[in-house]
C-alpha atoms as a PDB file:
ATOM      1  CA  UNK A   1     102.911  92.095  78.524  1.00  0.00           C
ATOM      2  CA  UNK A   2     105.040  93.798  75.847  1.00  0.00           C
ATOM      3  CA  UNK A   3     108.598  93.927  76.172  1.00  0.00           C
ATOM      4  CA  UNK A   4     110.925  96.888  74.413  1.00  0.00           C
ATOM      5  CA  UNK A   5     114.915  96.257  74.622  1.00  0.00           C
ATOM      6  CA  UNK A   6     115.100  98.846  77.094  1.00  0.00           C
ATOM      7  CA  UNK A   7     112.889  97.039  79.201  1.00  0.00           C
ATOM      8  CA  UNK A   8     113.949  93.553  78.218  1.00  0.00           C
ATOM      9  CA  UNK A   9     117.299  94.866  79.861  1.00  0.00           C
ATOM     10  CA  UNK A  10     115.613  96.356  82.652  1.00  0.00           C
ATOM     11  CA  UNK A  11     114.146  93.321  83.856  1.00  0.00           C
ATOM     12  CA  UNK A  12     117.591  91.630  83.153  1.00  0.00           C
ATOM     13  CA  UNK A  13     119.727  93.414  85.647  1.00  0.00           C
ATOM     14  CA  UNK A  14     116.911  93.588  87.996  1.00  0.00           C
ATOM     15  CA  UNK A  15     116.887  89.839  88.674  1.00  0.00           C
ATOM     16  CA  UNK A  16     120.547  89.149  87.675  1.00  0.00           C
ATOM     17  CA  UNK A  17     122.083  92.473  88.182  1.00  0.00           C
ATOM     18  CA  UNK A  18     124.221  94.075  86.007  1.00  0.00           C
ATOM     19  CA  UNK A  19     127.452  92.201  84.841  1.00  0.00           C
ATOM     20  CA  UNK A  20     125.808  88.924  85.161  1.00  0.00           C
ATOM     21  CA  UNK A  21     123.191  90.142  83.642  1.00  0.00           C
ATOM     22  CA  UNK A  22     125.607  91.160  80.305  1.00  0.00           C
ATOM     23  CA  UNK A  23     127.269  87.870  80.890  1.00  0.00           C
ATOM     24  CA  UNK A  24     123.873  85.750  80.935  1.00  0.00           C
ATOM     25  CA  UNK A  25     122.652  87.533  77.871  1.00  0.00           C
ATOM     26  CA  UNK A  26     125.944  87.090  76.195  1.00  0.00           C
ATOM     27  CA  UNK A  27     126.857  83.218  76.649  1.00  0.00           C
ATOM     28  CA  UNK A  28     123.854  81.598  78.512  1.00  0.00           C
ATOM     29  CA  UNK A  29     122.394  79.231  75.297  1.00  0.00           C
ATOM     30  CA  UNK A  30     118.803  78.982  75.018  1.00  0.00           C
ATOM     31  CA  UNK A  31     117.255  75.714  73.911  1.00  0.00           C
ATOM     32  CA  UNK A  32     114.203  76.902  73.234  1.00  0.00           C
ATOM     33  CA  UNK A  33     115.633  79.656  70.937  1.00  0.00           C
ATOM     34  CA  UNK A  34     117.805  77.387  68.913  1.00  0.00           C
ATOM     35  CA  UNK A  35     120.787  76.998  71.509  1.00  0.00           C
ATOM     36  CA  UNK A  36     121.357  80.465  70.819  1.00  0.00           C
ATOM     37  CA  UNK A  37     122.574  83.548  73.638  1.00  0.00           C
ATOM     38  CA  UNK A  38     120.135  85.939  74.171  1.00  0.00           C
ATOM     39  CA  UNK A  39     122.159  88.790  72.421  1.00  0.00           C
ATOM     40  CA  UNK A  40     122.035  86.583  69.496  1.00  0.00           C
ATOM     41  CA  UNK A  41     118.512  86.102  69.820  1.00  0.00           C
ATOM     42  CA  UNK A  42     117.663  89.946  70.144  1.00  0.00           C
ATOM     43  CA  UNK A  43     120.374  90.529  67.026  1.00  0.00           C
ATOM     44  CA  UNK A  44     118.691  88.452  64.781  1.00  0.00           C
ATOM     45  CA  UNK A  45     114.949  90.014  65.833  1.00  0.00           C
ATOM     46  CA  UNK A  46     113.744  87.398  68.135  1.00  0.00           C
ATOM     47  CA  UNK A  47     111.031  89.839  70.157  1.00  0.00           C
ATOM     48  CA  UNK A  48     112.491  90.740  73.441  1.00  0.00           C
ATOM     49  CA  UNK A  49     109.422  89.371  75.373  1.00  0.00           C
ATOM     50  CA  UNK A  50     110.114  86.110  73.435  1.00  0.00           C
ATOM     51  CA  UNK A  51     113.517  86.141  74.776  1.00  0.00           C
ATOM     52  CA  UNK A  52     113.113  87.643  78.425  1.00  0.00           C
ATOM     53  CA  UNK A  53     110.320  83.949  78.984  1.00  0.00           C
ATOM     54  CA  UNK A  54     112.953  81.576  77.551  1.00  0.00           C
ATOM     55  CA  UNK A  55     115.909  82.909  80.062  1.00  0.00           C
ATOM     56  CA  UNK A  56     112.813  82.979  82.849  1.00  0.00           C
ATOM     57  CA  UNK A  57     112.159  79.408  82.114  1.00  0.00           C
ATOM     58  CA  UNK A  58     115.895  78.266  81.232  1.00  0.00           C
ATOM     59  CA  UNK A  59     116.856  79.869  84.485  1.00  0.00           C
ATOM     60  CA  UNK A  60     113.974  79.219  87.032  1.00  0.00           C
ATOM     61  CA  UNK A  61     112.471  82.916  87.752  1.00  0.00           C
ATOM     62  CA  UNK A  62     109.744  82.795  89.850  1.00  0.00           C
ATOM     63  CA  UNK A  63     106.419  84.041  88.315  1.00  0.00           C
ATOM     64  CA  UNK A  64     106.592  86.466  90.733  1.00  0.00           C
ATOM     65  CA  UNK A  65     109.619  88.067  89.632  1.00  0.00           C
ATOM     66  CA  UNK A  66     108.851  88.183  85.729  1.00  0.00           C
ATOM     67  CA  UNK A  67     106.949  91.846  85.525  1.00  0.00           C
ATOM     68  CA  UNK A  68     110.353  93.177  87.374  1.00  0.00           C
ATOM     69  CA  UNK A  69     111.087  95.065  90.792  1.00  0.00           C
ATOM     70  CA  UNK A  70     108.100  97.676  91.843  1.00  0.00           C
ATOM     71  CA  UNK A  71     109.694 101.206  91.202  1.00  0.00           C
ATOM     72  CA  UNK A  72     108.314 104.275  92.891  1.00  0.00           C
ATOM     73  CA  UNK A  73     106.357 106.443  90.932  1.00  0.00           C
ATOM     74  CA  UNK A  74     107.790 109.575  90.071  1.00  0.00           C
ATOM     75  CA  UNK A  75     105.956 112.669  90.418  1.00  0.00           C
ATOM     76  CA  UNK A  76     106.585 116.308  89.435  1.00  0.00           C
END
């Protein structure tokens, strides 16, 4: 699975929604990163995939839940 920023923030408010997500990504330290937020993480060019798995495991998402909420599929 590759992860772009835009998705890496996707799946963020997905499972956290929104502010929290923001918040999370912003103060929640990541041991397996260094002890470092997220947003530091990303900022310093930690991949996003790299960081989305280390706030799934610091934080207990289900496997399930990783790839993101379905979405419809648009059509034209």
């Amino acid at each position: 699975m590759r992860v772009r920023r835009t998705e890496f923030w996707r799946l963020m408010e997905d499972e956290f929604g929104g502010p929290r997500a923001r918040m999370l990504a912003d103060h929640h330290a990541l041991t397996s990163l260094g002890s470092v937020s997220a947003a530091v993480a990303l900022e310093r060019g930690d991949s996003p995939k790299t960081v989305w798995q280390a706030i799934c495991a610091d934080l207990g998402v289900p496997p399930e839940r990783r790839f993101g909420r379905d979405r419809p599929v648009k059509r034209s």
